[in-house]
C-alpha atoms as a PDB file:
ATOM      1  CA  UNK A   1      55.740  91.939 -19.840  1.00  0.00           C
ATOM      2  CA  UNK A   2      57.465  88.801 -20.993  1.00  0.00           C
ATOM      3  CA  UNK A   3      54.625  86.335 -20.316  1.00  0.00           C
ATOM      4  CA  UNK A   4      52.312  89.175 -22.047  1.00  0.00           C
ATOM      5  CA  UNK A   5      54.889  88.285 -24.885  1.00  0.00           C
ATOM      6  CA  UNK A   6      55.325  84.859 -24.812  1.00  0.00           C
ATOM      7  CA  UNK A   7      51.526  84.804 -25.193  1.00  0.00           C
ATOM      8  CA  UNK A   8      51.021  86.843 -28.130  1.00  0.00           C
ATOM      9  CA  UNK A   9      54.054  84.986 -29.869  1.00  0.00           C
ATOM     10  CA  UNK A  10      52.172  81.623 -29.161  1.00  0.00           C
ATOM     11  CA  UNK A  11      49.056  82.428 -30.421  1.00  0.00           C
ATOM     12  CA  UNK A  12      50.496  83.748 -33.516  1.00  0.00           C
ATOM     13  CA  UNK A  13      52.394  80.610 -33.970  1.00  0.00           C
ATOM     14  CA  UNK A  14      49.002  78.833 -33.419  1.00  0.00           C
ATOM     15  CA  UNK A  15      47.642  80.626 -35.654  1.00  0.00           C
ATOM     16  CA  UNK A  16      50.320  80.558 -38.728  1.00  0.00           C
ATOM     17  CA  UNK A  17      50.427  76.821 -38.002  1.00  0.00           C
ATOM     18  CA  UNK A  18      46.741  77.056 -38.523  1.00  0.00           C
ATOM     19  CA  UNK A  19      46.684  78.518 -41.745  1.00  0.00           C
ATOM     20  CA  UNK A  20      49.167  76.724 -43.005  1.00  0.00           C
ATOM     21  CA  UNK A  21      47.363  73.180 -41.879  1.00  0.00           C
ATOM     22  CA  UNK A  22      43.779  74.724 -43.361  1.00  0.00           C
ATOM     23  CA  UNK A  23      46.175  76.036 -46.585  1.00  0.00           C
ATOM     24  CA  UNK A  24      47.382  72.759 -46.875  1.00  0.00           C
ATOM     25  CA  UNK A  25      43.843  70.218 -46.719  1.00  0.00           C
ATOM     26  CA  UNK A  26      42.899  72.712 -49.429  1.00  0.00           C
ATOM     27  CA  UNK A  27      45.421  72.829 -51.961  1.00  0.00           C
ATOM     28  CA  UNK A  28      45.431  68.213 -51.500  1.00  0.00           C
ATOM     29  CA  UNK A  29      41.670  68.465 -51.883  1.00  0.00           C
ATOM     30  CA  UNK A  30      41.455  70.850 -54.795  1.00  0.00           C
ATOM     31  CA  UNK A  31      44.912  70.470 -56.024  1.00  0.00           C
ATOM     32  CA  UNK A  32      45.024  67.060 -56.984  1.00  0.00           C
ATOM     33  CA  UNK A  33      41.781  66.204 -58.292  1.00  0.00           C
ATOM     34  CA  UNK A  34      41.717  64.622 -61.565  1.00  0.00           C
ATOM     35  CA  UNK A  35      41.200  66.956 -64.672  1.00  0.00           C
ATOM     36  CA  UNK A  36      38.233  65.821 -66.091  1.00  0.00           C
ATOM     37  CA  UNK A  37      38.575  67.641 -69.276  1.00  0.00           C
ATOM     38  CA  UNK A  38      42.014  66.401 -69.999  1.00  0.00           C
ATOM     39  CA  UNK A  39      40.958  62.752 -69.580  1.00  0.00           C
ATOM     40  CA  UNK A  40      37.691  63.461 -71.514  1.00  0.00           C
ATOM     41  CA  UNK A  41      38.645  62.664 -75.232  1.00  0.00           C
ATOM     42  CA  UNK A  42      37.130  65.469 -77.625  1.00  0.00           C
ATOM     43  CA  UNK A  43      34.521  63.880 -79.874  1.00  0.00           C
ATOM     44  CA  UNK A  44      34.951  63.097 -83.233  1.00  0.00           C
ATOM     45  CA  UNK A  45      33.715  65.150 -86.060  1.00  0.00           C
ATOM     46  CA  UNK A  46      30.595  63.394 -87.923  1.00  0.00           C
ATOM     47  CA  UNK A  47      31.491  65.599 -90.919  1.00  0.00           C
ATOM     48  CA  UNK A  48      33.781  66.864 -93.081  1.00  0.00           C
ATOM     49  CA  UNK A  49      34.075  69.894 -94.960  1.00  0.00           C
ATOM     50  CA  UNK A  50      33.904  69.831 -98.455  1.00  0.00           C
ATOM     51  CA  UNK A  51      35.383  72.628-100.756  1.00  0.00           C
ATOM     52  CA  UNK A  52      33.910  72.516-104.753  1.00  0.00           C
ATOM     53  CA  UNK A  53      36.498  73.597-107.659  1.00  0.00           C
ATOM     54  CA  UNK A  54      36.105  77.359-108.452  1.00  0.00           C
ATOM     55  CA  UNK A  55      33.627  76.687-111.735  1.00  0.00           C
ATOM     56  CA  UNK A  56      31.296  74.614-109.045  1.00  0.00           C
ATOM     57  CA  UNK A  57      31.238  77.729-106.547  1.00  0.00           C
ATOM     58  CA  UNK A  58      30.295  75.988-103.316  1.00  0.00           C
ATOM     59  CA  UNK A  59      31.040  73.727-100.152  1.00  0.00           C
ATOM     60  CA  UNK A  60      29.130  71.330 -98.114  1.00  0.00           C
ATOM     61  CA  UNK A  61      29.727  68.807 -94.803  1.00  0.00           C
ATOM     62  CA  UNK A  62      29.633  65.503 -95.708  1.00  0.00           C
ATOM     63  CA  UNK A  63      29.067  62.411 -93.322  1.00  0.00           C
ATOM     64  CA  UNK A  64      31.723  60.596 -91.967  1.00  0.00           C
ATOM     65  CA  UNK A  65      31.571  57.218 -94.337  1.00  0.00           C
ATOM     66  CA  UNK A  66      31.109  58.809 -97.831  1.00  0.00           C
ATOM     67  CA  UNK A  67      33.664  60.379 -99.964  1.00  0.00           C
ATOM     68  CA  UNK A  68      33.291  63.122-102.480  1.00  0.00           C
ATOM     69  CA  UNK A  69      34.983  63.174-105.511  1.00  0.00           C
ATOM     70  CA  UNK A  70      35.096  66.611-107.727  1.00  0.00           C
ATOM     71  CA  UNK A  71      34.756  65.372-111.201  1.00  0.00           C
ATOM     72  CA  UNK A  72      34.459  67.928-114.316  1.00  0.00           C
ATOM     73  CA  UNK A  73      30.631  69.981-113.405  1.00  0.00           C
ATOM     74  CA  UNK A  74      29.354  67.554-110.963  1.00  0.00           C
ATOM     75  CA  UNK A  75      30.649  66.566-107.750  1.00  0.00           C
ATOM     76  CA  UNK A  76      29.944  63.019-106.640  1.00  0.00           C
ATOM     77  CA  UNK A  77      29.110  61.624-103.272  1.00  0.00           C
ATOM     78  CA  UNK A  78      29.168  58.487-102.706  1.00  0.00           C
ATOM     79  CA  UNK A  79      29.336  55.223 -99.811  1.00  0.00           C
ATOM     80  CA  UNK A  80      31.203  52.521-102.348  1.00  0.00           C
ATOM     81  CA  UNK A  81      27.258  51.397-103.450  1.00  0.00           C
ATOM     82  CA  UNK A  82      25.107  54.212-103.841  1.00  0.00           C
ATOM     83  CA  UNK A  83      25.598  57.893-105.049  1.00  0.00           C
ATOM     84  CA  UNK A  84      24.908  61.495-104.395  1.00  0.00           C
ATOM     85  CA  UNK A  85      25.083  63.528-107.504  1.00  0.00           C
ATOM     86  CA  UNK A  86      25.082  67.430-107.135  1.00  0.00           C
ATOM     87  CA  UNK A  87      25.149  69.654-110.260  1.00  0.00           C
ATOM     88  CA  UNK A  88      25.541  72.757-111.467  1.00  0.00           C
ATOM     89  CA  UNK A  89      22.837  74.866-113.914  1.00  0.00           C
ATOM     90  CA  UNK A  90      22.781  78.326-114.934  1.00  0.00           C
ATOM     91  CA  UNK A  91      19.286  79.894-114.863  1.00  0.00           C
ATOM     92  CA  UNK A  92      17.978  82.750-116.181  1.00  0.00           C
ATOM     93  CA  UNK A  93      14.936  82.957-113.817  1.00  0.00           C
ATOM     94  CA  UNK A  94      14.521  85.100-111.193  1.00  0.00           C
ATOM     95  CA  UNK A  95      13.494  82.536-108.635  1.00  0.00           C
ATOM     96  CA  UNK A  96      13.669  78.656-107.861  1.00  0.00           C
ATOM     97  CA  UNK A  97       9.127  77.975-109.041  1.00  0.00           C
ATOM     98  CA  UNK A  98       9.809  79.791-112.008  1.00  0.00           C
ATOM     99  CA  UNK A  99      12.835  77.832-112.464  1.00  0.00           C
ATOM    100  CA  UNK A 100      11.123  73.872-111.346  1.00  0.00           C
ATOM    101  CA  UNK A 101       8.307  75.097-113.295  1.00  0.00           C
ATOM    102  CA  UNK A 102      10.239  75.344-116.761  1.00  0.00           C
ATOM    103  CA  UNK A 103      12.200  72.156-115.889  1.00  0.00           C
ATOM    104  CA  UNK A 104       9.070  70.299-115.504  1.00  0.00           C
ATOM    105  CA  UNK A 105       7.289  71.453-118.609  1.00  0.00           C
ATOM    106  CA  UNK A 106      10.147  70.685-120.754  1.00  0.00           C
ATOM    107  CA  UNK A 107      11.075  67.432-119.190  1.00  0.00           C
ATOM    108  CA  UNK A 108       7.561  66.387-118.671  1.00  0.00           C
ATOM    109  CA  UNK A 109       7.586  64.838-114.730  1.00  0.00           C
ATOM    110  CA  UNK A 110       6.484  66.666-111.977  1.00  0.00           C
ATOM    111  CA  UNK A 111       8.003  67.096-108.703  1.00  0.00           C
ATOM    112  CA  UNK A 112       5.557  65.243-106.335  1.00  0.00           C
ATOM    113  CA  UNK A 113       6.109  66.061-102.325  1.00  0.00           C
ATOM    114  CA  UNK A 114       7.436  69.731-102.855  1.00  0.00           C
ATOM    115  CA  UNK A 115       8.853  71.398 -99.568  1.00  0.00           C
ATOM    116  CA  UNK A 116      10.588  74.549 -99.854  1.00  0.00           C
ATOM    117  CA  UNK A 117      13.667  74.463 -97.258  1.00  0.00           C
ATOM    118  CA  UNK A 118      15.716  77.181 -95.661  1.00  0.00           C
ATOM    119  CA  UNK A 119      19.134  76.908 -97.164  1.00  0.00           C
ATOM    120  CA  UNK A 120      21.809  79.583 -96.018  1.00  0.00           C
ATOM    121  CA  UNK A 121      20.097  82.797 -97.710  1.00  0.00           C
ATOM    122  CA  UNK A 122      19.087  80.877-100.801  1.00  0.00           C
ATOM    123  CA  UNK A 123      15.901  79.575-102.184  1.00  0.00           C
ATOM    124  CA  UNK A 124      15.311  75.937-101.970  1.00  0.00           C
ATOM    125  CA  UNK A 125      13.281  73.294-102.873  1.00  0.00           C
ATOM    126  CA  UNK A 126      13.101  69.434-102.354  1.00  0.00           C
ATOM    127  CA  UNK A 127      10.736  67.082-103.333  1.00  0.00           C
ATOM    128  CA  UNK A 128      10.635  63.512-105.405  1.00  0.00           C
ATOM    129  CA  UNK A 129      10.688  62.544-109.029  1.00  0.00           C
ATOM    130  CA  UNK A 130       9.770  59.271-108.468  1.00  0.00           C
ATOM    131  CA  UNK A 131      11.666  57.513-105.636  1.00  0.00           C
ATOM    132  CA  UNK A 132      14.570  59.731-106.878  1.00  0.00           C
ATOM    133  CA  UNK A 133      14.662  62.479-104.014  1.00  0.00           C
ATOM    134  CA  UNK A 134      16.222  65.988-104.915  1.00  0.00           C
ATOM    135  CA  UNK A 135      16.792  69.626-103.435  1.00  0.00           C
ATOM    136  CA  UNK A 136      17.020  72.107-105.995  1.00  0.00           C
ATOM    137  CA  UNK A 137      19.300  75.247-104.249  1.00  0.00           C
ATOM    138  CA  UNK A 138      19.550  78.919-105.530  1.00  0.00           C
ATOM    139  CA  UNK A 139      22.196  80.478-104.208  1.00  0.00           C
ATOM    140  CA  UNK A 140      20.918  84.567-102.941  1.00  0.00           C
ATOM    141  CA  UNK A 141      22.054  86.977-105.984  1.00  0.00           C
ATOM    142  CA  UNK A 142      23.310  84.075-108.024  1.00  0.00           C
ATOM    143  CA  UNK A 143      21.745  82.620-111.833  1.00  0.00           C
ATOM    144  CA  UNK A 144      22.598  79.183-110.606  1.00  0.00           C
ATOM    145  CA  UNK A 145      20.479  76.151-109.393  1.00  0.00           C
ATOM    146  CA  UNK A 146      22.280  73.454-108.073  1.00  0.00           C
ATOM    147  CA  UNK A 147      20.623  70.283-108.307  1.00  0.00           C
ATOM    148  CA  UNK A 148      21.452  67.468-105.234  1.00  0.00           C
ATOM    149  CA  UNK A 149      19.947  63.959-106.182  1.00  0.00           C
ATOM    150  CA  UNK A 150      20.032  60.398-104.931  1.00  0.00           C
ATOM    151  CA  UNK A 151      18.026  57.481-106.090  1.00  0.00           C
ATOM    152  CA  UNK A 152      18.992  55.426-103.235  1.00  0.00           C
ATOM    153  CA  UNK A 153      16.701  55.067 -99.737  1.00  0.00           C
ATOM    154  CA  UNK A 154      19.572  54.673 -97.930  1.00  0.00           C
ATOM    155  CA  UNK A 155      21.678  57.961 -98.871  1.00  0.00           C
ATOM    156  CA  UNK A 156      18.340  60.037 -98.546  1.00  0.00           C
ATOM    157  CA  UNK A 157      19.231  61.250 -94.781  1.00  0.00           C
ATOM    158  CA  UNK A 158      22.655  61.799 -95.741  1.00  0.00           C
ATOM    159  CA  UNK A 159      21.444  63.798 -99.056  1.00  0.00           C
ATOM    160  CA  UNK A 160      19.313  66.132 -96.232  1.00  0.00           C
ATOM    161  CA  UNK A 161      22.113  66.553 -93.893  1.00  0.00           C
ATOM    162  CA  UNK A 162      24.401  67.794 -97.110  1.00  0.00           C
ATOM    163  CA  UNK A 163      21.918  69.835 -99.026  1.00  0.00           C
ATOM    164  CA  UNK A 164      21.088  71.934 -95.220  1.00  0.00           C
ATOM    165  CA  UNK A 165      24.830  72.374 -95.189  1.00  0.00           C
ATOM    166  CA  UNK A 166      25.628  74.071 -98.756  1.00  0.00           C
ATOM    167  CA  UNK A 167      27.568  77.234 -98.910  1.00  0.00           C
ATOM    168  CA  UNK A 168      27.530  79.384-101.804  1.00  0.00           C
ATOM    169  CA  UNK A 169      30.869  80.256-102.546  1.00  0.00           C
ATOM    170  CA  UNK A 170      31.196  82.711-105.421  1.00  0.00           C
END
């Protein structure tokens, strides 16, 4: 009966000191691997969030590399050489065409390469006067267009990636 034992106590020590041994290459494989996701830096933001005084009612992202500056009814946007302008009308049409159709009667241009865009609920509308490129926005339930303009080439994929961004904040 002792050898009977002294065998079973053996093979369980084999066997602990197995487990421990397989425990052990496991936990050094898996345990000390590098963290990937703490040594990954997060990416930088390529926008920032831009909140409009309470009479201008909205906010947009703006690229990283142009400041916007709330002034009194207009917000400017601008890279230290060329600007964004975005303004503020009240309307008393029902729609955005009824709306670009007055403006362009009583200003006498027309708005040449007319797209209508999807713009967070809202109808919208961008197209050229002249080189100048513009989206006219209005807001869902709201008698207000907002007008987003540049003149310059250069600010034109900028003026895109702000218009698609505009929140109407009433």
């Amino acid at each position: 009966m002792k050898k009977s034992a002294q065998k079973v106590n053996t093979f369980l020590i084999i066997l602990i000191c197995t487990a421990i041994i397989i425990g052990a290459v496991v936990f050094i494989t898996n345990g000390f691997q590098k963290n990937t996701d703490l040594n990954t830096p997060s990416p930088t933001p390529t926008t920032t969030k831009f909140q409009s005084s309470s009479a201008l009612k909205f906010s947009v992202d703006v690229p990283n590399g142009l400041k916007a500056v709330d002034n009194n009814g207009y917000v400017q946007v601008t890279n230290g050489k060329a600007e964004i302008l975005i303004i503020r009308n009240g309307s008393f049409f029902n729609n955005i065409k009824e709306y670009l159709s007055d403006l362009e009667k009583k200003n006498g241009f027309i708005l040449s390469r007319k797209a209508d865009v999807p713009i967070n609920k809202g109808e919208a509308v961008t197209g050229y006067i002249g080189s100048e490129k513009n989206y006219f926005i209005m807001p869902e339930r709201s008698y207000a267009v907002y007008v987003f303009s540049t003149k310059s080439p250069q600010l034109y994929q900028a003026l895109d990636q702000i218009a698609k961004s505009f929140r109407y904040t009433p």
